[in-house]
PDB file of N, CA and C in Angstrom:
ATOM      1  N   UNK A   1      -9.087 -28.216 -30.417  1.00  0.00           N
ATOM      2  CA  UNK A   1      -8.781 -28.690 -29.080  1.00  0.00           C
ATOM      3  C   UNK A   1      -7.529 -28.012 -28.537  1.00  0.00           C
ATOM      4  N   UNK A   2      -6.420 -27.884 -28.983  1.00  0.00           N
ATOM      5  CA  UNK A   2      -5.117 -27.379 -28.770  1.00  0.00           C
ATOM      6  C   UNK A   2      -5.540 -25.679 -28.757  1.00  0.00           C
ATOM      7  N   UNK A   3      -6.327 -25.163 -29.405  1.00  0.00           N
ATOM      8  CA  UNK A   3      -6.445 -23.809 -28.926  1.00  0.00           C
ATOM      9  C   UNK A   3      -7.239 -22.932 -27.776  1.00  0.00           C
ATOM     10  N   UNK A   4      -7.976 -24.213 -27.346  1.00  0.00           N
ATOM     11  CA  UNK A   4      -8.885 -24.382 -25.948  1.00  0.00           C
ATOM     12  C   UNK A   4      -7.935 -24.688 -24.861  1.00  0.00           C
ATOM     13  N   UNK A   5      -7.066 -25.098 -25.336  1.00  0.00           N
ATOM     14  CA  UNK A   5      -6.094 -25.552 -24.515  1.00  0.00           C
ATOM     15  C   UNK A   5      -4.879 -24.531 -24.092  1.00  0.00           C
ATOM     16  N   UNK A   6      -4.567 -24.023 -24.901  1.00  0.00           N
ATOM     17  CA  UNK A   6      -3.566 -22.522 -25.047  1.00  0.00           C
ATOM     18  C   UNK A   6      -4.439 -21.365 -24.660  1.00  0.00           C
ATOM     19  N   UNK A   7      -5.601 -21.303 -24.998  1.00  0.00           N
ATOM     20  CA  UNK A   7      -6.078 -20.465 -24.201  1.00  0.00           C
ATOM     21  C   UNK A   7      -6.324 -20.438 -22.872  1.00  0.00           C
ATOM     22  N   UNK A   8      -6.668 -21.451 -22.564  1.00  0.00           N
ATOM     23  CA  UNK A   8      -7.126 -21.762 -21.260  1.00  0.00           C
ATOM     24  C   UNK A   8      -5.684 -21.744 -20.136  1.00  0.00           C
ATOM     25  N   UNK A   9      -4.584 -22.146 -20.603  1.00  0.00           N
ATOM     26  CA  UNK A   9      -3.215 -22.229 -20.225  1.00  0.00           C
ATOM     27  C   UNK A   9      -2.763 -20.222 -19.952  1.00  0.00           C
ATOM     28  N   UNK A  10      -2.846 -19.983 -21.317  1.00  0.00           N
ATOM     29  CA  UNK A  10      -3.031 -18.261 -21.164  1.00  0.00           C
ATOM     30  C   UNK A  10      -3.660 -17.489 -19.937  1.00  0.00           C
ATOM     31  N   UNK A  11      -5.080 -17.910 -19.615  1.00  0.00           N
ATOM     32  CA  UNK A  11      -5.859 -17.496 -18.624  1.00  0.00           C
ATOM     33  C   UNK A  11      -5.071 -17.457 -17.532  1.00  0.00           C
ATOM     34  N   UNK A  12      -5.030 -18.964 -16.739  1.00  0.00           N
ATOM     35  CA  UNK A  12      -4.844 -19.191 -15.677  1.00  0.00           C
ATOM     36  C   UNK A  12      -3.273 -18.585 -15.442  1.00  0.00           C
ATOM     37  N   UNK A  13      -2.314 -18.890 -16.464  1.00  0.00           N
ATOM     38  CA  UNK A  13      -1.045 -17.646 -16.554  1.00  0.00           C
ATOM     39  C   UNK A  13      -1.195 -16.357 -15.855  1.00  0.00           C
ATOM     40  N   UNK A  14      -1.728 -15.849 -16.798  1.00  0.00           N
ATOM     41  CA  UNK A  14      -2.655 -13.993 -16.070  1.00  0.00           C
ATOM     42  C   UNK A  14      -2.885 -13.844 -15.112  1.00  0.00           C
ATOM     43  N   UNK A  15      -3.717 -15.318 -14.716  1.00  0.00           N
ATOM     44  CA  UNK A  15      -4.390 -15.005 -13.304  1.00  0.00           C
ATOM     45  C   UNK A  15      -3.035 -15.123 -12.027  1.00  0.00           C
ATOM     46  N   UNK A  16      -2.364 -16.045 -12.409  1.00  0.00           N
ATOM     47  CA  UNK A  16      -0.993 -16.269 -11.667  1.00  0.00           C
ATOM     48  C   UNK A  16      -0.329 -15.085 -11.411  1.00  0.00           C
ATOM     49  N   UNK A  17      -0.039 -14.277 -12.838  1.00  0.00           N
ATOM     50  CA  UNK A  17       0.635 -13.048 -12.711  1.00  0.00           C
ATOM     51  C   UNK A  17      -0.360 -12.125 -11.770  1.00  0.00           C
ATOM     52  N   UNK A  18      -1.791 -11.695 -11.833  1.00  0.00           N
ATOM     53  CA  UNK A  18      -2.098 -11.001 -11.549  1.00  0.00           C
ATOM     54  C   UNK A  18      -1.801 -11.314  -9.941  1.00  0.00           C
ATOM     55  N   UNK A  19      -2.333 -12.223  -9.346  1.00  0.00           N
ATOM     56  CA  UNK A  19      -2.224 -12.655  -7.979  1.00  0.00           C
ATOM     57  C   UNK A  19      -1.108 -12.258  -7.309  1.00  0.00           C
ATOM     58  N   UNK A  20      -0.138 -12.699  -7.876  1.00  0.00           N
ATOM     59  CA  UNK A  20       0.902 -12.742  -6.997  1.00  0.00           C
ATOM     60  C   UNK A  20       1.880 -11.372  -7.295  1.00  0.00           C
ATOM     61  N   UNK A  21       1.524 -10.059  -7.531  1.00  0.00           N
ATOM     62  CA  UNK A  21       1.719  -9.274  -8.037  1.00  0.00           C
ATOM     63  C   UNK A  21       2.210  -8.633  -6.545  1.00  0.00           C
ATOM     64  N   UNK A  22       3.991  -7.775  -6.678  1.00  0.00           N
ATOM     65  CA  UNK A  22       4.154  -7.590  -6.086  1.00  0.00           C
ATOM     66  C   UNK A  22       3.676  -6.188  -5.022  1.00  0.00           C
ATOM     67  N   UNK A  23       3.741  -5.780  -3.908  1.00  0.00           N
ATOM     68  CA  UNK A  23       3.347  -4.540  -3.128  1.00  0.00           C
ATOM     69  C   UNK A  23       4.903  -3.898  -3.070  1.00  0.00           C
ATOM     70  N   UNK A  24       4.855  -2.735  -3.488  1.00  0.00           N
ATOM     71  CA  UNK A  24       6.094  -2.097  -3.756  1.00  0.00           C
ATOM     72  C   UNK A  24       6.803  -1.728  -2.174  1.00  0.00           C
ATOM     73  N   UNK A  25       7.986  -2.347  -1.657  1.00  0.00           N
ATOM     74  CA  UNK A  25       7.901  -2.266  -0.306  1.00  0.00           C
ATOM     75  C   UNK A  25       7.905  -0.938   0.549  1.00  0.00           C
ATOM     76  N   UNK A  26       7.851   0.311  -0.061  1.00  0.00           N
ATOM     77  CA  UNK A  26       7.730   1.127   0.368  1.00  0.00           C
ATOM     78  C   UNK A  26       6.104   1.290   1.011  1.00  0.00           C
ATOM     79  N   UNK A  27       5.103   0.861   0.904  1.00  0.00           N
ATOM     80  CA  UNK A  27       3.880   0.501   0.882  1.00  0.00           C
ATOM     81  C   UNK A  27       4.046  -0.265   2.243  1.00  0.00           C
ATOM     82  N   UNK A  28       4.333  -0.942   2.646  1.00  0.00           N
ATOM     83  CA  UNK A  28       4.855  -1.780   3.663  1.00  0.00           C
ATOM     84  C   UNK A  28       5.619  -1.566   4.835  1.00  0.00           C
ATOM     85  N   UNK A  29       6.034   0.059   4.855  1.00  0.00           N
ATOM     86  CA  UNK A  29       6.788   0.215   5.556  1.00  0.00           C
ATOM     87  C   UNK A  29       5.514   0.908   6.624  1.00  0.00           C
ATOM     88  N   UNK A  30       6.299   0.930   8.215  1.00  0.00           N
ATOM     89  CA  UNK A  30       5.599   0.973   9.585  1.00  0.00           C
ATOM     90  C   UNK A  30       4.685   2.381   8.992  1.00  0.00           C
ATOM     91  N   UNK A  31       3.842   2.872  10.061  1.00  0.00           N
ATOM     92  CA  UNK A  31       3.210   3.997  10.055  1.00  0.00           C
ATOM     93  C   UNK A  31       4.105   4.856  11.311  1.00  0.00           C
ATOM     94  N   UNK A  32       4.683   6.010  10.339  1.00  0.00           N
ATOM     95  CA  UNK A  32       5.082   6.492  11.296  1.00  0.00           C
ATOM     96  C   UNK A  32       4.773   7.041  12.760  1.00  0.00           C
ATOM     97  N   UNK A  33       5.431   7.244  13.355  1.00  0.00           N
ATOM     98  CA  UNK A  33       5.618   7.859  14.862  1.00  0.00           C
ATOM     99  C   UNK A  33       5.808   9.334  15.151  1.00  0.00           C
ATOM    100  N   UNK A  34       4.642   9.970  15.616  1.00  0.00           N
ATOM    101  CA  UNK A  34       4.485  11.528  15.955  1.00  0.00           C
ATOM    102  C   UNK A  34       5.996  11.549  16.708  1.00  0.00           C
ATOM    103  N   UNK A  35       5.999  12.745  16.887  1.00  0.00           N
ATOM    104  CA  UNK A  35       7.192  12.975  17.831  1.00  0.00           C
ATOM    105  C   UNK A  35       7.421  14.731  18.699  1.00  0.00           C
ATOM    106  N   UNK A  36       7.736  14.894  19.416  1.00  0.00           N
ATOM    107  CA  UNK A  36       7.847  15.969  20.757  1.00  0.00           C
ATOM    108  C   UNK A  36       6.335  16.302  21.581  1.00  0.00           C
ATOM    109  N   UNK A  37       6.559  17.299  21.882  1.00  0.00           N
ATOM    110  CA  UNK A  37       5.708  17.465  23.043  1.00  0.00           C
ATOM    111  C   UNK A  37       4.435  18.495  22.702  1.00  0.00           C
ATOM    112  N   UNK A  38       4.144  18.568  21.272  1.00  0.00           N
ATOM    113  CA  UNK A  38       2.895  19.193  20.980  1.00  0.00           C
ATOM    114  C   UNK A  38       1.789  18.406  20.474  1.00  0.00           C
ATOM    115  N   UNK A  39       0.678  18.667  20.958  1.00  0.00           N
ATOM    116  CA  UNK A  39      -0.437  18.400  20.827  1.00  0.00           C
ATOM    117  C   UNK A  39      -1.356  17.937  19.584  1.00  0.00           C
ATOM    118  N   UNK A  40      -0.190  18.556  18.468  1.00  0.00           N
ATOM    119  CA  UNK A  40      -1.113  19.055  17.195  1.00  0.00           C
ATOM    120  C   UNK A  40      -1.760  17.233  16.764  1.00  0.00           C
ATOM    121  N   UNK A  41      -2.596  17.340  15.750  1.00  0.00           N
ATOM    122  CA  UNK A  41      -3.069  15.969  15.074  1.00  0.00           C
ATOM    123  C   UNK A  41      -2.183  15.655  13.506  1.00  0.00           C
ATOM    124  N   UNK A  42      -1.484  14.880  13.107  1.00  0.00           N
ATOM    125  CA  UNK A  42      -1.138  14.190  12.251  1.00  0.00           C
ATOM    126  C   UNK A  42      -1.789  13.340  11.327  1.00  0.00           C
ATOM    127  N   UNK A  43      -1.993  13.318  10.312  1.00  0.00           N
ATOM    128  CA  UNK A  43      -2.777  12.480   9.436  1.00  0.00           C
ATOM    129  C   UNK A  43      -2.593  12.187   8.225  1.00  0.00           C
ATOM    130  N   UNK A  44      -2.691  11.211   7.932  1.00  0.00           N
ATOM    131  CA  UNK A  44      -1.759  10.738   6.505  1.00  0.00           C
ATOM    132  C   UNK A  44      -2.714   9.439   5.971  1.00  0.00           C
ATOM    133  N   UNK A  45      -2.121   8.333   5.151  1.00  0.00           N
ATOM    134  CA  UNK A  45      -2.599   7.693   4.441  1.00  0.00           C
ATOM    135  C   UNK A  45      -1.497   6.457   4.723  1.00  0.00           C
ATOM    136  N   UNK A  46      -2.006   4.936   4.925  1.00  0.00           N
ATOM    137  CA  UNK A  46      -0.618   4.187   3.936  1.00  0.00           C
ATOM    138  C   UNK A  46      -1.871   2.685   4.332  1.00  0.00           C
ATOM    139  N   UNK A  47      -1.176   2.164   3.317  1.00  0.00           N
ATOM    140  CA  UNK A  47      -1.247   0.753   3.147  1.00  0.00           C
ATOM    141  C   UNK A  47      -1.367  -0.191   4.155  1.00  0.00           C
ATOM    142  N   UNK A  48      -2.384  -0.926   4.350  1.00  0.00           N
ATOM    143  CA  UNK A  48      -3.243  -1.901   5.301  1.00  0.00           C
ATOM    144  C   UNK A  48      -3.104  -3.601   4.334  1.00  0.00           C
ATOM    145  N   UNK A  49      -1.966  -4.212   4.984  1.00  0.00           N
ATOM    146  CA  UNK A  49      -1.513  -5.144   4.546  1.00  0.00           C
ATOM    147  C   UNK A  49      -2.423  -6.258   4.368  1.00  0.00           C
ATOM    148  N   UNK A  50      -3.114  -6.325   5.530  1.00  0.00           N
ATOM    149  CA  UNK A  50      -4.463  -7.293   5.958  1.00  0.00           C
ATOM    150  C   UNK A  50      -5.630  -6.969   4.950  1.00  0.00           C
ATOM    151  N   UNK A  51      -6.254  -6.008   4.397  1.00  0.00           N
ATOM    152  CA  UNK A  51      -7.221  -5.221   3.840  1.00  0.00           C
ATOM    153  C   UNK A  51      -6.906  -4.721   2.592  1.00  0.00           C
ATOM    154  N   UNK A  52      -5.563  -5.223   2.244  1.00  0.00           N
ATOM    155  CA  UNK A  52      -5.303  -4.563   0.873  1.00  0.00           C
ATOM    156  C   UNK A  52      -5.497  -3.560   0.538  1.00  0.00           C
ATOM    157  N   UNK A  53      -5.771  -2.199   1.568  1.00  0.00           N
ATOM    158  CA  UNK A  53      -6.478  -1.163   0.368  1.00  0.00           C
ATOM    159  C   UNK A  53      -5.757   0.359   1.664  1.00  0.00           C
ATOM    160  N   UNK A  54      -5.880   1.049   1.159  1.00  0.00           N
ATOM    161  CA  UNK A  54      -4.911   2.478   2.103  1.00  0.00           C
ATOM    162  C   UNK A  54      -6.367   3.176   2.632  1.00  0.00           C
ATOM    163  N   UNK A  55      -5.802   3.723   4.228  1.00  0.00           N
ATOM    164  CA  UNK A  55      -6.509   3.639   5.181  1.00  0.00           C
ATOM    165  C   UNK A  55      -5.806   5.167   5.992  1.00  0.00           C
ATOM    166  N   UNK A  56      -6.577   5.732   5.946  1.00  0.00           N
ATOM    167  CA  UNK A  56      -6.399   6.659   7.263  1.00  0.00           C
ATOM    168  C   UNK A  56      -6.021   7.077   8.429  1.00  0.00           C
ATOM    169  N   UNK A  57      -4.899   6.598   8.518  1.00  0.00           N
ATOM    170  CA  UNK A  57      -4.397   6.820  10.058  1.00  0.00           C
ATOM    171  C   UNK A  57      -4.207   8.591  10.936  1.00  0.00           C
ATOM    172  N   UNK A  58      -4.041   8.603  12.191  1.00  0.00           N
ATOM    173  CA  UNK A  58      -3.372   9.508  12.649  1.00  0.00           C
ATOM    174  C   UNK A  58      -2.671   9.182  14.129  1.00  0.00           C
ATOM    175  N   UNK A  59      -1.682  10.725  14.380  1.00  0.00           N
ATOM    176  CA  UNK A  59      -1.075  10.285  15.560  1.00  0.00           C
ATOM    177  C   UNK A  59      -1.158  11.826  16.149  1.00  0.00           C
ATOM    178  N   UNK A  60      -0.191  12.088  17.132  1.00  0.00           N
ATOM    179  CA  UNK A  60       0.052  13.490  18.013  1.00  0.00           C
ATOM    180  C   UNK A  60       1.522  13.954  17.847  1.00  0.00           C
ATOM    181  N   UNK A  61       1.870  14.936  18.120  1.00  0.00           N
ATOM    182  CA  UNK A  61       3.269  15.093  18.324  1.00  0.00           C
ATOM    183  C   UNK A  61       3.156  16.459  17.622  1.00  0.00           C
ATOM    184  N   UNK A  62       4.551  17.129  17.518  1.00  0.00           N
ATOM    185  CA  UNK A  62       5.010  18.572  16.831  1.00  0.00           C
ATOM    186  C   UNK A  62       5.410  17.936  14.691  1.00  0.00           C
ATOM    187  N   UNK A  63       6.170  16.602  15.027  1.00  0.00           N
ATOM    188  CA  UNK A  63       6.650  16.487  13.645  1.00  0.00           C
ATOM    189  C   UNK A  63       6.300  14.841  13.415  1.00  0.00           C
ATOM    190  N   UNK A  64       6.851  14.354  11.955  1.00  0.00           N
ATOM    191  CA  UNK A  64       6.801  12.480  12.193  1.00  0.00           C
ATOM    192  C   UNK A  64       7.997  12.279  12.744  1.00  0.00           C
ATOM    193  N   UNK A  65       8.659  10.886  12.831  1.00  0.00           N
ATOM    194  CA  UNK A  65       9.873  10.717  12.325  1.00  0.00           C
ATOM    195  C   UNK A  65      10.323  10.384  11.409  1.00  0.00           C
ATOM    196  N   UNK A  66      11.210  10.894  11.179  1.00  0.00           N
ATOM    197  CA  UNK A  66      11.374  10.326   9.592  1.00  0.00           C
ATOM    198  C   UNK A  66      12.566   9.380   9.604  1.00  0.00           C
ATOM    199  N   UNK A  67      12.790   8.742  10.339  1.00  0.00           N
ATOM    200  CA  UNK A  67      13.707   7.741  10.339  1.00  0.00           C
ATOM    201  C   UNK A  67      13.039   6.153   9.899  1.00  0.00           C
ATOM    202  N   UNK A  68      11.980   5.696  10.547  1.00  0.00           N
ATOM    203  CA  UNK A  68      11.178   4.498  10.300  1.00  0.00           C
ATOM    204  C   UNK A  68       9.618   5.076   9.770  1.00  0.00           C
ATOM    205  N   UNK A  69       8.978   4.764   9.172  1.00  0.00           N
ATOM    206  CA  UNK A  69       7.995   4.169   8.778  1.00  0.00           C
ATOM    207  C   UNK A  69       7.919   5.625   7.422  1.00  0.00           C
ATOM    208  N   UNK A  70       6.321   5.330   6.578  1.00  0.00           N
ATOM    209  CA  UNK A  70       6.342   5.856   5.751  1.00  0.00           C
ATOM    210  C   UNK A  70       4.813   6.067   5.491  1.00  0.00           C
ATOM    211  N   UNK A  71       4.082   7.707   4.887  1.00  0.00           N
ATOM    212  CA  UNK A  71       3.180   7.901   4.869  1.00  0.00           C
ATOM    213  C   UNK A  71       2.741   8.363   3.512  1.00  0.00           C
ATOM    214  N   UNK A  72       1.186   8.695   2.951  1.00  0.00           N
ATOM    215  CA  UNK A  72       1.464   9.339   1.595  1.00  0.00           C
ATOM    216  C   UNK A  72       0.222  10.472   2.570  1.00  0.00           C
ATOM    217  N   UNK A  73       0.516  11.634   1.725  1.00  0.00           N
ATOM    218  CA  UNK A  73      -0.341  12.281   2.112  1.00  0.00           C
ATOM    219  C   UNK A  73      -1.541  12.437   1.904  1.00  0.00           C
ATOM    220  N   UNK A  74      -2.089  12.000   0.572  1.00  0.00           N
ATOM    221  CA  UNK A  74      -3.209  11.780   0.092  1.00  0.00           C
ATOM    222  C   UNK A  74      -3.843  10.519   0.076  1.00  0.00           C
ATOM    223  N   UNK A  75      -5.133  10.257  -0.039  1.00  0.00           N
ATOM    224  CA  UNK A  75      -5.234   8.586  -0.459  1.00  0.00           C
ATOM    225  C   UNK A  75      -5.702   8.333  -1.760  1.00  0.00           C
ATOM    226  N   UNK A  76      -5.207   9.250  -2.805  1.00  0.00           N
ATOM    227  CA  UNK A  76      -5.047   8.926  -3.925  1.00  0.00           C
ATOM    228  C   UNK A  76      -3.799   8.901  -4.164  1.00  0.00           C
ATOM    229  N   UNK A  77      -2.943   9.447  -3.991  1.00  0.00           N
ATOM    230  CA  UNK A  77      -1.126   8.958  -3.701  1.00  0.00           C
ATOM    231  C   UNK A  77      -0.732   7.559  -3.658  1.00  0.00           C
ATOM    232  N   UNK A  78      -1.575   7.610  -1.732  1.00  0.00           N
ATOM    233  CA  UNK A  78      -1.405   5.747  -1.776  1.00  0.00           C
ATOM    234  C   UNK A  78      -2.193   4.653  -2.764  1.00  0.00           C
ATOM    235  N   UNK A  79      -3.326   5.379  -2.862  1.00  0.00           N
ATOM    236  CA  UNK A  79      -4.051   4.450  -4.044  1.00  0.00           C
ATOM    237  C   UNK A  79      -3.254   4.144  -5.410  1.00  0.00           C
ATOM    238  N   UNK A  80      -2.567   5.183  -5.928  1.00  0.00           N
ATOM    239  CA  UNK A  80      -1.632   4.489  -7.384  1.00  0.00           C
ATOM    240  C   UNK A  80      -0.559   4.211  -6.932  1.00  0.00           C
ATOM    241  N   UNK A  81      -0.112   4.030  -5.457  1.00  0.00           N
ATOM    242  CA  UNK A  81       1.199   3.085  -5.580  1.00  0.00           C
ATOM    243  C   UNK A  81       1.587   1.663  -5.285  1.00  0.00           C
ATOM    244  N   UNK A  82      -0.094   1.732  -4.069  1.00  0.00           N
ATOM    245  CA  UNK A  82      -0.004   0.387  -3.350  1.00  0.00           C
ATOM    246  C   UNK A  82      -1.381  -0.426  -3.616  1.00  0.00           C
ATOM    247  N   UNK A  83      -2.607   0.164  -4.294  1.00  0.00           N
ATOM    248  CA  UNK A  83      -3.780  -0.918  -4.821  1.00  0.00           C
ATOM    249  C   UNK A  83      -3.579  -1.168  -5.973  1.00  0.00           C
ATOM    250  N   UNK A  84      -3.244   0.091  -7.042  1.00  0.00           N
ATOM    251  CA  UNK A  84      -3.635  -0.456  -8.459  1.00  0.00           C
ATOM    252  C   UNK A  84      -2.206  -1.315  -9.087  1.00  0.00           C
ATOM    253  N   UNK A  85      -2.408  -2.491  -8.561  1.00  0.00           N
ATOM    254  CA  UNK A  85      -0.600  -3.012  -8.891  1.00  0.00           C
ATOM    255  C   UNK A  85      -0.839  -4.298 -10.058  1.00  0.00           C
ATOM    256  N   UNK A  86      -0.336  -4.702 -11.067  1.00  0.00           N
ATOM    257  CA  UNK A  86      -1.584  -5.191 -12.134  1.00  0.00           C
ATOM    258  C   UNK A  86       0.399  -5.202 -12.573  1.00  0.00           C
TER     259      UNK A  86
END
């Protein structure tokens, strides 16, 4: 009985940890903002807070900014920093 019990205590532990497992806040940060007066297309990757899972964005401009927000370039980049979090 007591080891049905420790186990079962074990489980729901895990499951606690797994849940509430943090998003590294860089993951979280805005999608950046194109910037000057060229045309070109921008495209990057980041983290979809609502959807849990990294998503495709783009914007316009010559450069980003790199003052606010944050992109990965790949979406396997964003995939091992901001889904597989365990």
């Amino acid at each position: 009985m007591n080891l049905k019990f420790f186990l079962s205590f074990m489980l729901f532990t895990l499951f606690l940890a797994i849940s509430h497992a943090e998003v590294p806040s860089r993951c979280l940060e805005p999608t950046p903002k194109g910037r000057g007066l060229c045309e070109m297309l921008i495209t990057g990757y980041r983290y979809n807070r609502d959807t849990k899972n990294c998503e495709e964005w783009s914007t316009s401009g010559c450069t980003l900014s790199k003052d606010k927000g944050h992109s990965y370039k790949t979406l396997d980049d964003c995939k091992k920093e901001c889904e597989n979090i365990v």
